[in-house]
PDB file of N, CA and C in Angstrom:
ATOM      1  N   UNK A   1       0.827  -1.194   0.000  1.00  0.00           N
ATOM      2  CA  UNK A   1       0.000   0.000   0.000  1.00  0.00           C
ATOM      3  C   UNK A   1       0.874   1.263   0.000  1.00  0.00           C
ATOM      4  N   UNK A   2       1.867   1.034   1.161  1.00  0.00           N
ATOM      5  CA  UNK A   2       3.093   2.936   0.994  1.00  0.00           C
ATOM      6  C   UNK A   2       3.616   2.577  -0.445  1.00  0.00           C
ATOM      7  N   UNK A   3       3.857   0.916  -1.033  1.00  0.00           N
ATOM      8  CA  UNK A   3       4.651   1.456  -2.404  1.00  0.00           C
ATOM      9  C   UNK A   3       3.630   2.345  -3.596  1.00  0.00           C
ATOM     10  N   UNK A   4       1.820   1.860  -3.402  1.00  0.00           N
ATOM     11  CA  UNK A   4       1.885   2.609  -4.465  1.00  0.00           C
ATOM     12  C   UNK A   4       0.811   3.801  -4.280  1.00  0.00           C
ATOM     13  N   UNK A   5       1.126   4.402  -3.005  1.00  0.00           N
ATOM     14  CA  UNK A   5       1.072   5.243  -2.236  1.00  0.00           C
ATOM     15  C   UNK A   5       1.832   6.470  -3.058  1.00  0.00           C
ATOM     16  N   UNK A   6       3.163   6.409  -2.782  1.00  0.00           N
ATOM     17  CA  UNK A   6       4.422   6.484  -3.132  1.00  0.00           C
ATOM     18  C   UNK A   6       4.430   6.961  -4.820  1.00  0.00           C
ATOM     19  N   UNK A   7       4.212   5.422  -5.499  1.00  0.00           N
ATOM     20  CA  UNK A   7       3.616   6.026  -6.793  1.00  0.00           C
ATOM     21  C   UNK A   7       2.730   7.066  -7.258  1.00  0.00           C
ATOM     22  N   UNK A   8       2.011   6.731  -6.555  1.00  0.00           N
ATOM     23  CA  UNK A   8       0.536   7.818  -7.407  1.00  0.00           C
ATOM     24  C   UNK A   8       1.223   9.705  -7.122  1.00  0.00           C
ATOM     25  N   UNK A   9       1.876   9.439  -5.463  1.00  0.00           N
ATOM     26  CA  UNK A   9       2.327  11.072  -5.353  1.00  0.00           C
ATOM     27  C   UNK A   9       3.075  11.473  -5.799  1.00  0.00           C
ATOM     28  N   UNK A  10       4.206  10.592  -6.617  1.00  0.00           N
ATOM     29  CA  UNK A  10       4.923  10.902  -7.854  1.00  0.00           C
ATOM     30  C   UNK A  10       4.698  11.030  -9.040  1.00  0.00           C
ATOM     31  N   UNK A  11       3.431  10.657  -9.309  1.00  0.00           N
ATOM     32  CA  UNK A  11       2.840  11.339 -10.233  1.00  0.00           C
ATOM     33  C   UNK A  11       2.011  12.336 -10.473  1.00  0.00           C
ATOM     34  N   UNK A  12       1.630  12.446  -9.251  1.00  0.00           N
ATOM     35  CA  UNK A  12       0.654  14.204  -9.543  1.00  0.00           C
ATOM     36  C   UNK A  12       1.407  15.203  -8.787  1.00  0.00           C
ATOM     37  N   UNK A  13       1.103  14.898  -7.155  1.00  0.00           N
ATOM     38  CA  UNK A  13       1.761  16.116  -6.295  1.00  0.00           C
ATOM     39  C   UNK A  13       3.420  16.728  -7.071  1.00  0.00           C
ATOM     40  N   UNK A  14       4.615  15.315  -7.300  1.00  0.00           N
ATOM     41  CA  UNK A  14       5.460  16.013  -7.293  1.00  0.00           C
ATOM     42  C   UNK A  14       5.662  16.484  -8.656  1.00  0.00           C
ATOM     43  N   UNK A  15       4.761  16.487  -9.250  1.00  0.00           N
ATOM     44  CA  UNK A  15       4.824  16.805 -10.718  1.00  0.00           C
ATOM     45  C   UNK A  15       4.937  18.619 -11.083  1.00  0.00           C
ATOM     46  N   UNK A  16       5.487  18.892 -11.839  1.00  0.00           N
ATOM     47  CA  UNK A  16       5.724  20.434 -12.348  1.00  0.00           C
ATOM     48  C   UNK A  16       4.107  20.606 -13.023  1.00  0.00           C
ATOM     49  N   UNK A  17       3.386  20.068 -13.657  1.00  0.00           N
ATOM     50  CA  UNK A  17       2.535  20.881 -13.908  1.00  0.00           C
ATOM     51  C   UNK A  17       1.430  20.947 -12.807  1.00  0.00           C
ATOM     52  N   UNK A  18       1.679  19.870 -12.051  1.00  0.00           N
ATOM     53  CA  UNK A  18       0.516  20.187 -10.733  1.00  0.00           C
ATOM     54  C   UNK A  18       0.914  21.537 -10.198  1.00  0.00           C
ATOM     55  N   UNK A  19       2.318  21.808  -9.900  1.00  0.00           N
ATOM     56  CA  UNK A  19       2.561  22.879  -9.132  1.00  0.00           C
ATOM     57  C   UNK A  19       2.214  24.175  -9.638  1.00  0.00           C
ATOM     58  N   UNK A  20       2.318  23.640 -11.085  1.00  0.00           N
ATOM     59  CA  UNK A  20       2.063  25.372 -11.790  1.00  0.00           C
ATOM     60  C   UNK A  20       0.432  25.692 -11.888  1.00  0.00           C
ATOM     61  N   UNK A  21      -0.392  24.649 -11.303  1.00  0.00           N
ATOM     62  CA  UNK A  21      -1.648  24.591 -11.460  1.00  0.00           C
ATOM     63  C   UNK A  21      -2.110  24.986 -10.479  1.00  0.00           C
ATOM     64  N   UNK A  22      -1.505  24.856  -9.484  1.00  0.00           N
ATOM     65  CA  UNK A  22      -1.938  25.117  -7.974  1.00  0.00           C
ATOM     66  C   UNK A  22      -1.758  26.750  -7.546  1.00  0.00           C
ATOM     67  N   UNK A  23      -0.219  27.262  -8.069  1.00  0.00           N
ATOM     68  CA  UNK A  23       0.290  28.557  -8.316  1.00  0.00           C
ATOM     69  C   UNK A  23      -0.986  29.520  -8.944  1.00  0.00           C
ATOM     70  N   UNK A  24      -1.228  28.842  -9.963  1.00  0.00           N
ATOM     71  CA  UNK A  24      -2.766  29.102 -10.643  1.00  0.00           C
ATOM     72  C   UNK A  24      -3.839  29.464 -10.205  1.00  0.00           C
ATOM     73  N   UNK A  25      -4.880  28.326  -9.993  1.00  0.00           N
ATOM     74  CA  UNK A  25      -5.459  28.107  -9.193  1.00  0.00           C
ATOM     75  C   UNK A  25      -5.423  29.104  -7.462  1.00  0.00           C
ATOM     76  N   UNK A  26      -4.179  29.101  -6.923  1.00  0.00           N
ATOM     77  CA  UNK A  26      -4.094  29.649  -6.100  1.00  0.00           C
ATOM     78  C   UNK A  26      -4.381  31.545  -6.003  1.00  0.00           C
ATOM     79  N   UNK A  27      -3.730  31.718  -7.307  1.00  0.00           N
ATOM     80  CA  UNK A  27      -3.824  33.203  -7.685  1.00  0.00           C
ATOM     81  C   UNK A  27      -5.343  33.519  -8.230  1.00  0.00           C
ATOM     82  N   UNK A  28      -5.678  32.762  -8.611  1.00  0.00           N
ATOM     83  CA  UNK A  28      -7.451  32.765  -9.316  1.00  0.00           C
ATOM     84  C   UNK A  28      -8.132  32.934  -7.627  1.00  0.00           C
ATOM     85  N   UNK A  29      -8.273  32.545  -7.178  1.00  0.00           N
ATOM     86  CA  UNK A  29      -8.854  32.174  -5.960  1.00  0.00           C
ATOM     87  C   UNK A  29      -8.843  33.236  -5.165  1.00  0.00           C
ATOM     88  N   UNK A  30      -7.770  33.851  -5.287  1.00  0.00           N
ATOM     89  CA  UNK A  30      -7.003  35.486  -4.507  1.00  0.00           C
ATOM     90  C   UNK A  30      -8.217  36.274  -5.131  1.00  0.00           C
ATOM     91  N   UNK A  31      -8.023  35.888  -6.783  1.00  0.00           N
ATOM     92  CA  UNK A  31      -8.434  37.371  -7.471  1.00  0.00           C
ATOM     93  C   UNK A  31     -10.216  37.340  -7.366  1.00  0.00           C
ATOM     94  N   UNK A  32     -10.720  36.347  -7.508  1.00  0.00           N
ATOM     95  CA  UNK A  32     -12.132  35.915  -6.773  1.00  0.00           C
ATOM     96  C   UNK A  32     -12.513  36.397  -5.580  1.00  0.00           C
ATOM     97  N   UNK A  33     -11.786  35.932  -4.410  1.00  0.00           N
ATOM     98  CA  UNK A  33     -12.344  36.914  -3.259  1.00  0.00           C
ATOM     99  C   UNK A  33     -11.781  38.195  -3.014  1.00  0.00           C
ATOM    100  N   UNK A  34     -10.675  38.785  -3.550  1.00  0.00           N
ATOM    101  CA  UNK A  34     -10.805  40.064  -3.572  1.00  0.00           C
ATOM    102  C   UNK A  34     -11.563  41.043  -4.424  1.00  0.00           C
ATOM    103  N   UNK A  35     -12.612  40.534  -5.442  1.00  0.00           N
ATOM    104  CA  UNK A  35     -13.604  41.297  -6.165  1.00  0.00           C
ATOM    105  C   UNK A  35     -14.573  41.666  -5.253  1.00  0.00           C
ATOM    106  N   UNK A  36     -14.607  40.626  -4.284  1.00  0.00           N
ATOM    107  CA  UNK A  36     -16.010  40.978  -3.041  1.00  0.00           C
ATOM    108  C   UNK A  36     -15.127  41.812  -2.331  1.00  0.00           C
ATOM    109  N   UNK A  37     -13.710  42.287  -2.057  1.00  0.00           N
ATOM    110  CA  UNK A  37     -13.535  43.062  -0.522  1.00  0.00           C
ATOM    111  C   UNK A  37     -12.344  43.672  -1.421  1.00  0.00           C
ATOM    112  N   UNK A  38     -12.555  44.078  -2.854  1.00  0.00           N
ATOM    113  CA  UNK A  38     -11.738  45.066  -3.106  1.00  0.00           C
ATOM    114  C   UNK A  38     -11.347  46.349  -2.328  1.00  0.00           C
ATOM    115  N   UNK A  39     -12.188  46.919  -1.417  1.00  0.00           N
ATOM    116  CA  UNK A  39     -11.918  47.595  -0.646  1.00  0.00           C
ATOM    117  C   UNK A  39     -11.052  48.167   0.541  1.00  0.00           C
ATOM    118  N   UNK A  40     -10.782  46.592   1.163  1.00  0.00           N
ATOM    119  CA  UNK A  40     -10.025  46.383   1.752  1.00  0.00           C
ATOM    120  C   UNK A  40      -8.417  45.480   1.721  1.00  0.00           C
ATOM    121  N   UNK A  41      -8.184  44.997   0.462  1.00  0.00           N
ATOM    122  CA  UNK A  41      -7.322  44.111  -0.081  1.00  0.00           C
ATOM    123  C   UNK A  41      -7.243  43.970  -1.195  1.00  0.00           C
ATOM    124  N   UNK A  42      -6.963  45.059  -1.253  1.00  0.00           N
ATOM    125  CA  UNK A  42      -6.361  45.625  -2.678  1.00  0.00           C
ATOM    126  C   UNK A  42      -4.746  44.820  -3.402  1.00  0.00           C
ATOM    127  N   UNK A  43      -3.841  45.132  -2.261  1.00  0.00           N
ATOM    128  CA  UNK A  43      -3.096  44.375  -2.156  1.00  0.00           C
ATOM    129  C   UNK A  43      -3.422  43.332  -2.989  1.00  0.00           C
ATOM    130  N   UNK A  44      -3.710  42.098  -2.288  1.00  0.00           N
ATOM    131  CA  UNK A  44      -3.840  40.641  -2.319  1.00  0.00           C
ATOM    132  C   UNK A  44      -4.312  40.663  -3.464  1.00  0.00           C
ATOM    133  N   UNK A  45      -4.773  41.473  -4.248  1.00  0.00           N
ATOM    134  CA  UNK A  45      -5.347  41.373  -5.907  1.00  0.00           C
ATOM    135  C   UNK A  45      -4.525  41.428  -6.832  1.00  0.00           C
ATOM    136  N   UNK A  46      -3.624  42.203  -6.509  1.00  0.00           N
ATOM    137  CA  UNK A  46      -2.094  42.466  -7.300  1.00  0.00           C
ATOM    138  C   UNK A  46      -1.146  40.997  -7.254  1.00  0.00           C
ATOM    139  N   UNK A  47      -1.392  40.613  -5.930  1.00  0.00           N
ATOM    140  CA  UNK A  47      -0.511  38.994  -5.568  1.00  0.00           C
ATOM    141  C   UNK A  47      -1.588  38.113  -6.639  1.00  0.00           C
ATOM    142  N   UNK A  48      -2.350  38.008  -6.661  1.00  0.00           N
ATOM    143  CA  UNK A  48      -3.317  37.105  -7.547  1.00  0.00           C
ATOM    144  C   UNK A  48      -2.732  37.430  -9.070  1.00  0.00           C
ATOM    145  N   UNK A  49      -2.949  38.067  -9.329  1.00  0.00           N
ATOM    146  CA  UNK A  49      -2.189  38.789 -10.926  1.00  0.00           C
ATOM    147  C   UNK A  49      -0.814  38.304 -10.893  1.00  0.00           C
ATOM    148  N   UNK A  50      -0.069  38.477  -9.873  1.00  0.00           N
ATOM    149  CA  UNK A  50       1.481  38.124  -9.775  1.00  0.00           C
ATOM    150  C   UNK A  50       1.247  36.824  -9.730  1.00  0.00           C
ATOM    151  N   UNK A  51       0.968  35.670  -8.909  1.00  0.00           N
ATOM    152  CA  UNK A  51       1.048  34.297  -9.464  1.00  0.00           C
ATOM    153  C   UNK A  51       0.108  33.760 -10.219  1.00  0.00           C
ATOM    154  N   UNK A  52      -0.274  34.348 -10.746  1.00  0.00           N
ATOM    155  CA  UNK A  52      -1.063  33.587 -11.910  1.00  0.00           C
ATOM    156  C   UNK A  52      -0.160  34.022 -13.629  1.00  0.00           C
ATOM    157  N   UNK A  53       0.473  35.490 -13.334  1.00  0.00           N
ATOM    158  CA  UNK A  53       1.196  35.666 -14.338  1.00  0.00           C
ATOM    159  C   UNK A  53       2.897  34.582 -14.236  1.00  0.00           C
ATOM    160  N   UNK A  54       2.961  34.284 -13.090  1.00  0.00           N
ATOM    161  CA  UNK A  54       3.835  33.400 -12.554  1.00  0.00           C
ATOM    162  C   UNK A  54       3.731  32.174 -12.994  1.00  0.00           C
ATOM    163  N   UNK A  55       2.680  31.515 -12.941  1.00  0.00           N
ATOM    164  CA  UNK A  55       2.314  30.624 -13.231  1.00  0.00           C
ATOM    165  C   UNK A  55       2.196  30.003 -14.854  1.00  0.00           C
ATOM    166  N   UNK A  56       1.559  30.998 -15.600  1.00  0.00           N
ATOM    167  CA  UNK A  56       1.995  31.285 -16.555  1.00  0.00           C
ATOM    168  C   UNK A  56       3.577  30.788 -17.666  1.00  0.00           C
ATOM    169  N   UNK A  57       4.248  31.955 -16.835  1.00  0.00           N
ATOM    170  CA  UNK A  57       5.927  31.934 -17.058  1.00  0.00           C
ATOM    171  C   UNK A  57       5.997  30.376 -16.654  1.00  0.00           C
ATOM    172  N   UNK A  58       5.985  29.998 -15.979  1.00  0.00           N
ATOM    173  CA  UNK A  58       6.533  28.524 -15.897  1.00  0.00           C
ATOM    174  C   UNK A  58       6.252  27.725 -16.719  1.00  0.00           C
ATOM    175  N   UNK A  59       4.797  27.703 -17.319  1.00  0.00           N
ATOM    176  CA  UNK A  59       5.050  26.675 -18.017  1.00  0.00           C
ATOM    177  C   UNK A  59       5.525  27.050 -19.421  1.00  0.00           C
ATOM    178  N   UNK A  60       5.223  28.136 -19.673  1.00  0.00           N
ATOM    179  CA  UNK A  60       5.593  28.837 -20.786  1.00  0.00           C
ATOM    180  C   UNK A  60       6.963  28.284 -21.078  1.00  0.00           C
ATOM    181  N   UNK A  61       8.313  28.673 -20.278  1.00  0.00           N
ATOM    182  CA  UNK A  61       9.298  28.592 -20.367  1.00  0.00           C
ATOM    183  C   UNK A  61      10.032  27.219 -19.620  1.00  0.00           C
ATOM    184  N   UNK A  62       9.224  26.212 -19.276  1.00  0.00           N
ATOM    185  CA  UNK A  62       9.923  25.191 -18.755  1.00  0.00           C
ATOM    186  C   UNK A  62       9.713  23.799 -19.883  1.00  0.00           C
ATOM    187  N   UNK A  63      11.006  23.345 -19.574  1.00  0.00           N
ATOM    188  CA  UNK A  63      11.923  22.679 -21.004  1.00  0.00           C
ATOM    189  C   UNK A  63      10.686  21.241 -21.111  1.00  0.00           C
ATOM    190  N   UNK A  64      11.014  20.270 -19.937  1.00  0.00           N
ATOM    191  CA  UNK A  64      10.280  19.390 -20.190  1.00  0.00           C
ATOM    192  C   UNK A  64       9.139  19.509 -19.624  1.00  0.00           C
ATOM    193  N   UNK A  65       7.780  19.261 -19.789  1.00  0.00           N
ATOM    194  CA  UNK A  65       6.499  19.502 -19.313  1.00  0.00           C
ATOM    195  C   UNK A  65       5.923  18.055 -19.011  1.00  0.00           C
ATOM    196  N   UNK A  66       5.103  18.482 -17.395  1.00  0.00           N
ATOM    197  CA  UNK A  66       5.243  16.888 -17.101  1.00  0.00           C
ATOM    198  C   UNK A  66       6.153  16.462 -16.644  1.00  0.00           C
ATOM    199  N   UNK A  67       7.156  16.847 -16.446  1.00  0.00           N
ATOM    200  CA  UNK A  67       8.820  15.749 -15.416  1.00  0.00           C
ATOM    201  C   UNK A  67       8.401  15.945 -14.261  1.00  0.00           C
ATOM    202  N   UNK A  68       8.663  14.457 -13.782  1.00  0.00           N
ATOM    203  CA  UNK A  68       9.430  14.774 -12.036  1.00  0.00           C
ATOM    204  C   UNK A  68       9.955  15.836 -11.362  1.00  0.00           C
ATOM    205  N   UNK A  69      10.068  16.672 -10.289  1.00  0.00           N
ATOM    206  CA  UNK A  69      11.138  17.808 -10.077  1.00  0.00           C
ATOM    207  C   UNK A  69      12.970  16.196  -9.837  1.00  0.00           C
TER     208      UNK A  69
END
């Protein structure tokens, strides 16, 4: 069971495009609830824009897509 445990999280979690999805995902999520409290977190809307344009760049510019780290 830990061996293919083991397996499966080497194939998604430690994977480069999960991460750049999550980076994603993560910045989407920012920019979503700061439309309701633009008011107060303004900020945190700019960070949403920053990793999602982040996110972006990675896969844009990374060699093999899909590798292992």
């Amino acid at each position: 069971m830990k061996k293919k445990l083991n397996k499966l999280l080497n194939k998604t979690i430690l994977n480069d495009i999960f991460i750049m999805e999550m980076v994603f995902f993560i910045g989407l999520l920012i920019i979503i609830y700061t439309n309701f409290k633009m008011n107060l977190y303004f900020g945190l809307y700019f960070l949403g824009i920053i990793l999602i344009a982040f996110s972006i760049f990675l896969y844009k510019f990374r060699g093999n897509r899909g590798e292992k780290r």
